[in-house]
Protein backbone atom coordinates (compact mmCIF):
# COMPACT_ATOMS: atom_id res chain seq x y z
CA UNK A 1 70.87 -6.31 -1.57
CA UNK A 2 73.11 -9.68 -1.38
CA UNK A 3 75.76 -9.05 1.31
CA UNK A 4 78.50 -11.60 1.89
CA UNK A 5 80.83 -12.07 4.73
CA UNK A 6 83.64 -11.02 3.07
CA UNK A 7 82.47 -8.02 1.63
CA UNK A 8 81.70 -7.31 5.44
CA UNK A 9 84.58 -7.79 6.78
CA UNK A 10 86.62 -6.25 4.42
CA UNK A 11 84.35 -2.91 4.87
CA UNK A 12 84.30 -3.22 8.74
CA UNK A 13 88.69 -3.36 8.16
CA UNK A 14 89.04 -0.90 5.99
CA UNK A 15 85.96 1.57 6.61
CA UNK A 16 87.70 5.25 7.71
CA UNK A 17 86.83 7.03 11.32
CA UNK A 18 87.41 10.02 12.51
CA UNK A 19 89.76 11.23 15.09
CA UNK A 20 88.79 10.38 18.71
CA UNK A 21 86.80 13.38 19.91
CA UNK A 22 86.67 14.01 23.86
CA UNK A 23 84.45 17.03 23.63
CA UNK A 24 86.24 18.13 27.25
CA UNK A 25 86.17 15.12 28.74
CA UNK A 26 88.93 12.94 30.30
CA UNK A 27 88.38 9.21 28.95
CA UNK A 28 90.09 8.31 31.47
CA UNK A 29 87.51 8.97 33.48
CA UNK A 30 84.81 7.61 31.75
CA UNK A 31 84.34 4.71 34.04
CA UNK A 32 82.56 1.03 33.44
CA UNK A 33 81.22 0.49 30.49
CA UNK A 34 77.24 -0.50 30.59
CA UNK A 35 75.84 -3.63 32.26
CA UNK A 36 74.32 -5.43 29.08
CA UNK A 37 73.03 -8.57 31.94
CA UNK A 38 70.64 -5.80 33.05
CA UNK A 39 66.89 -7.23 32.76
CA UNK A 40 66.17 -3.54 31.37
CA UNK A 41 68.92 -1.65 29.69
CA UNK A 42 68.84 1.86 27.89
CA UNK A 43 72.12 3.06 27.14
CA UNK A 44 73.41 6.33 25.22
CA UNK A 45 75.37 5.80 21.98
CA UNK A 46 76.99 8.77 20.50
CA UNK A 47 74.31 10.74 19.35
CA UNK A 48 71.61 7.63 19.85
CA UNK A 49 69.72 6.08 22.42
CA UNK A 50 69.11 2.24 22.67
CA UNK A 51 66.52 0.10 25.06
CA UNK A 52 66.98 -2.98 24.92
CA UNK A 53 63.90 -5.89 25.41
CA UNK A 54 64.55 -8.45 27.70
CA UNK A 55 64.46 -11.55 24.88
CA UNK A 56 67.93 -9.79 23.61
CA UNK A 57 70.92 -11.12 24.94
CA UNK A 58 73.64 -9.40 26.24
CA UNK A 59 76.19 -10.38 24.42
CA UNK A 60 74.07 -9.25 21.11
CA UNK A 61 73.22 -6.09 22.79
CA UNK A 62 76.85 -5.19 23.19
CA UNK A 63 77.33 -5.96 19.66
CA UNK A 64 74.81 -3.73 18.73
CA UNK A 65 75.57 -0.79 20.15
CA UNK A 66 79.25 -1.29 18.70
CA UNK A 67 77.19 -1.71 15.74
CA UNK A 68 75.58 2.06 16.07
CA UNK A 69 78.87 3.70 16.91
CA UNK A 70 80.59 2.25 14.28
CA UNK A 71 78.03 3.56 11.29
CA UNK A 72 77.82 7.03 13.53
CA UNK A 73 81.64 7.14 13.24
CA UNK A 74 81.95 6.46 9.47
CA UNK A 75 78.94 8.38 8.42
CA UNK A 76 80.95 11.54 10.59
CA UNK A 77 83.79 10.62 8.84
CA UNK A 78 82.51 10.77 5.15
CA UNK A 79 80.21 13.64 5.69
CA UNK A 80 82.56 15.81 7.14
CA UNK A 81 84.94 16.01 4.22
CA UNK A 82 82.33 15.96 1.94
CA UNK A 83 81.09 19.68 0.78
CA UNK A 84 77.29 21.19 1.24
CA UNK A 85 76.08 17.47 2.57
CA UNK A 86 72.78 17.54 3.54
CA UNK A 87 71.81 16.26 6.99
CA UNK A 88 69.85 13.67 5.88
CA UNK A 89 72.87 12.74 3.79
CA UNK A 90 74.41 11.86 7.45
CA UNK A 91 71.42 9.69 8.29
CA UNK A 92 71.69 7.90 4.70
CA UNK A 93 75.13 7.02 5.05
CA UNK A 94 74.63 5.83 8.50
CA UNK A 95 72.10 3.38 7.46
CA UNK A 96 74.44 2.79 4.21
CA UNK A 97 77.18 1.55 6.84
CA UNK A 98 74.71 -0.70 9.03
CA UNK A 99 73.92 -2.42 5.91
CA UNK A 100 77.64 -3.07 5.20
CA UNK A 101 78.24 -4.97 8.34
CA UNK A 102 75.24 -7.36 8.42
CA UNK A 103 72.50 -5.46 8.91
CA UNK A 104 69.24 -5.05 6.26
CA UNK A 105 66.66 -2.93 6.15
CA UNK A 106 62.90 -3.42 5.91
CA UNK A 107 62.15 -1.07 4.35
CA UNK A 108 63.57 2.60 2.46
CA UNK A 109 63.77 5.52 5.08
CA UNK A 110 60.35 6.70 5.43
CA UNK A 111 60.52 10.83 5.37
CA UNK A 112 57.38 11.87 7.96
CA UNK A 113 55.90 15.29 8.21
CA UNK A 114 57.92 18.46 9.12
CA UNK A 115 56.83 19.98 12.53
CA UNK A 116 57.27 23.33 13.21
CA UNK A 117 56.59 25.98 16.28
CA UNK A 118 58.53 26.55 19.45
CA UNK A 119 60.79 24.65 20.96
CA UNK A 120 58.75 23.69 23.35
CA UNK A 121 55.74 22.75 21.05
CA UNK A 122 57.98 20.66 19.12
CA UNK A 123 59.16 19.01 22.19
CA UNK A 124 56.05 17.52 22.72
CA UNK A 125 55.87 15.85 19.31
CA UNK A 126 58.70 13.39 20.15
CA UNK A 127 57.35 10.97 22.44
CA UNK A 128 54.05 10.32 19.74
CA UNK A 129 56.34 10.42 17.37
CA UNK A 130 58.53 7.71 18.67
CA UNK A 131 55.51 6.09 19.89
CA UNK A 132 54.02 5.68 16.88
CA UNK A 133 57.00 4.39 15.54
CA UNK A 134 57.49 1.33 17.82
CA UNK A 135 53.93 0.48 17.70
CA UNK A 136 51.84 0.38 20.89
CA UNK A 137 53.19 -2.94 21.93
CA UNK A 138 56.76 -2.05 21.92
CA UNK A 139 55.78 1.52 22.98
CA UNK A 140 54.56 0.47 26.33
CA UNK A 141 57.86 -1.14 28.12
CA UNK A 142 60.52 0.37 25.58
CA UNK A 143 62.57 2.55 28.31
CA UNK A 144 63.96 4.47 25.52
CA UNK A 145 60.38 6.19 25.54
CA UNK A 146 60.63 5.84 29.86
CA UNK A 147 63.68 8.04 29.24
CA UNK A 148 62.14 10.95 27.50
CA UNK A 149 59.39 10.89 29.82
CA UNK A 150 61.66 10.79 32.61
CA UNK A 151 64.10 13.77 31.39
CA UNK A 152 62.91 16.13 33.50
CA UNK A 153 63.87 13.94 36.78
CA UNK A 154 67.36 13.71 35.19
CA UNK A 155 71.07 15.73 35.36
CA UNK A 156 71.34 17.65 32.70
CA UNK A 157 75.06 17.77 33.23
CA UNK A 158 75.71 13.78 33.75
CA UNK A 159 78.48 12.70 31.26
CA UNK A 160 76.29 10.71 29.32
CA UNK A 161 74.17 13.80 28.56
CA UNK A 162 76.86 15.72 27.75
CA UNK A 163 78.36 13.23 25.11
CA UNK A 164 74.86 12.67 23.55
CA UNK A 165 74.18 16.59 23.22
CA UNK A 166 77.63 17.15 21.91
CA UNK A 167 77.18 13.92 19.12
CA UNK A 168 74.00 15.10 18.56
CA UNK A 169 75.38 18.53 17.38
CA UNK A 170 75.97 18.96 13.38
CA UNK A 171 77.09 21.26 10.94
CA UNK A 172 73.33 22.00 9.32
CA UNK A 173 70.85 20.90 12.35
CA UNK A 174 70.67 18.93 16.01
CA UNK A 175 70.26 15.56 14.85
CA UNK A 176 69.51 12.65 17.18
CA UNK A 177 68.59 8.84 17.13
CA UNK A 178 65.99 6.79 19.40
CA UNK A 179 65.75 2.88 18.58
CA UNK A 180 64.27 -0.29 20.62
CA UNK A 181 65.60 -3.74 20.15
CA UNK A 182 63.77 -6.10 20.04
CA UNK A 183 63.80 -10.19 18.90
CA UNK A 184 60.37 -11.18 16.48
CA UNK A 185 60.68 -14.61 15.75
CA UNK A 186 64.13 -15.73 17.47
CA UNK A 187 65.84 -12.74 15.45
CA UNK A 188 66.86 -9.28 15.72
CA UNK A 189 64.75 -6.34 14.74
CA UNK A 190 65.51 -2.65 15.47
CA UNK A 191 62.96 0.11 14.79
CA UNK A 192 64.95 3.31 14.30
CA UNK A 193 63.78 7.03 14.24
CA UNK A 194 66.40 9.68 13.26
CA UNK A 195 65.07 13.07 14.52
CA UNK A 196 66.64 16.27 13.11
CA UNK A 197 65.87 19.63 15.06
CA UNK A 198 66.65 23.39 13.39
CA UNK A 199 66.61 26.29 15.25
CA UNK A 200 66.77 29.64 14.93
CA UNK A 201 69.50 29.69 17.85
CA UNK A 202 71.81 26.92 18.19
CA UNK A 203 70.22 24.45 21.02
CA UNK A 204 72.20 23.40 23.91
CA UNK A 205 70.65 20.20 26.11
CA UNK A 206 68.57 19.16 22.81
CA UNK A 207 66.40 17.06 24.63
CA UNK A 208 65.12 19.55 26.90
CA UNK A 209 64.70 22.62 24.31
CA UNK A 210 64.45 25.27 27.66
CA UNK A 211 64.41 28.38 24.81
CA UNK A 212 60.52 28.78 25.15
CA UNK A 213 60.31 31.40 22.65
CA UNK A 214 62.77 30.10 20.06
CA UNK A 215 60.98 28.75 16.76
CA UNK A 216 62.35 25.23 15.91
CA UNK A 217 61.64 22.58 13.19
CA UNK A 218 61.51 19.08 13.40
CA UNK A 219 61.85 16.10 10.95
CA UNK A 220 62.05 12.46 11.62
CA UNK A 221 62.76 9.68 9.56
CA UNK A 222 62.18 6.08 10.28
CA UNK A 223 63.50 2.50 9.53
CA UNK A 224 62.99 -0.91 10.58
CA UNK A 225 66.24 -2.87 10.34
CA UNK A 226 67.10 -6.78 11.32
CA UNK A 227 70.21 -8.37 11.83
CA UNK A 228 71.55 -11.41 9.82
CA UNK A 229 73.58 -12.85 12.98
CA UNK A 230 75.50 -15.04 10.97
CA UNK A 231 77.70 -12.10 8.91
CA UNK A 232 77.25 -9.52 11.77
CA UNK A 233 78.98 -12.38 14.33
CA UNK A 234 81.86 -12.40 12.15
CA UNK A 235 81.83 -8.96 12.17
CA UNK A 236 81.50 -7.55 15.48
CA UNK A 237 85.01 -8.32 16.89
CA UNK A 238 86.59 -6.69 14.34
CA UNK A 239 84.22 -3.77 15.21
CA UNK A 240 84.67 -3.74 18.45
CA UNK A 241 88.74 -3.66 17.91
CA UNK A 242 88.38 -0.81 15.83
CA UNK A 243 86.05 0.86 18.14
CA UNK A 244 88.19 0.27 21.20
CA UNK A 245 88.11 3.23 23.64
CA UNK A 246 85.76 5.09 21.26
CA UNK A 247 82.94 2.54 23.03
CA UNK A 248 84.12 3.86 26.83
CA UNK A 249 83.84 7.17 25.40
CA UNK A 250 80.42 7.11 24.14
CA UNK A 251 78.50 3.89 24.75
CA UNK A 252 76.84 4.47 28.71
CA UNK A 253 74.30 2.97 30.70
CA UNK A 254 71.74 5.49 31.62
CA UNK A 255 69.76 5.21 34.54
CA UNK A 256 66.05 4.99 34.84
């Protein structure tokens, strides 16, 4: 699809968001946003987590993460007032709205097996799942990965945790994003996996499914996007004014 830069920036202007949601808690108090200088960054946004390589710079990695919560925000926006949407119809439109501000996919969404058992069985499938994904390379040092293995060393009831579970919640099924960042040849390339958990009791803390006995379902859904900088530059501030304290809401560093 040919994308110009005005067709990008007049999207990223006039693209509708939701209300500001707080889920509880005080913005306020959300305190300093991520340190994108870090050598090895994961951060939380929304309903998404991000690891960043170490070839990305941190200036693009801020952009990109306003880039996430922007397409999370519209997609919430059109598929709430929309009637019996699908849940994948929320993943479409999110990768429909990364494509309008710069962004192209590889490759069409790519629909993988359905997994089902208990929650904890499915649990297990994630990490493969996402490893497989990234490919071994990327596998290996992504943190996003280092932060599912790592959960159970983690507070449950940090803020970050709270906003992601929260995000993560929608009307037909848990649905969550894991990406890595990456640069392949001096340019941007994201390899996405959009998860989507159903229960037979609504799941609280999605990431650590503690209901042994409650059957669950899992699909996941892949893409592998790049970035053409020259659009998404002109982009991004306009983005990120939108955005404003929508990114100290839901955009945090978590640590490792």
């Amino acid at each position: 699809m040919h994308l110009d830069i005005e067709t990008s920036i007049e999207f990223a202007k006039s693209a509708a968001l939701p209300e500001i949601e707080d889920f509880g808690l005080d913005i306020e108090d959300a305190g300093d946003p991520p340190n994108f200088d870090k050598p090895e960054l994961a951060v939380t946004v929304g309903s998404q987590i991000a690891s960043f390589a170490d070839n990305v710079e941190p200036e693009l990695r801020e952009k990109i993460a306003n880039g996430f919560l922007f397409a999370q925000q519209a997609a919430n926006k059109q598929i709430d007032g929309a009637t019996e949407a699908s849940s994948f119809a929320w993943y479409k439109t999110y990768v429909h709205v990364l494509t309008q501000i710069g962004w192209m996919t590889e490759e069409d969404a790519r629909l993988d097996r359905i997994i089902k058992g208990t929650s904890v069985q499915v649990h297990k499938e994630i990490i493969p799942i996402l490893s497989a994904a990234l490919g071994p390379a990327a596998a290996t040092s992504a943190l996003v990965v280092k932060v599912l293995e790592g959960l159970s060393q983690m507070d449950a009831d940090s803020r970050w945790f709270t906003i992601f579970d929260s995000a993560s919640q929608r009307a037909q099924a848990n649905q969550f994003q894991m990406s890595h960042i990456d640069k392949v040849d001096g340019a941007p390339r994201i390899n996405l996996v959009n998860f989507e958990l159903a229960a037979e009791r609504s799941v609280k803390q999605v990431l650590f499914f503690k209901l042994d006995t409650n059957r669950a379902e899992l699909r996941h859904t892949e893409n592998e996007i790049s970035v053409n900088e020259p659009i998404f530059s002109e982009v991004a501030p306009i983005i990120a004014d939108r955005l404003q304290d929508r990114i100290r809401q839901f955009v945090m560093d978590i640590d490792i």
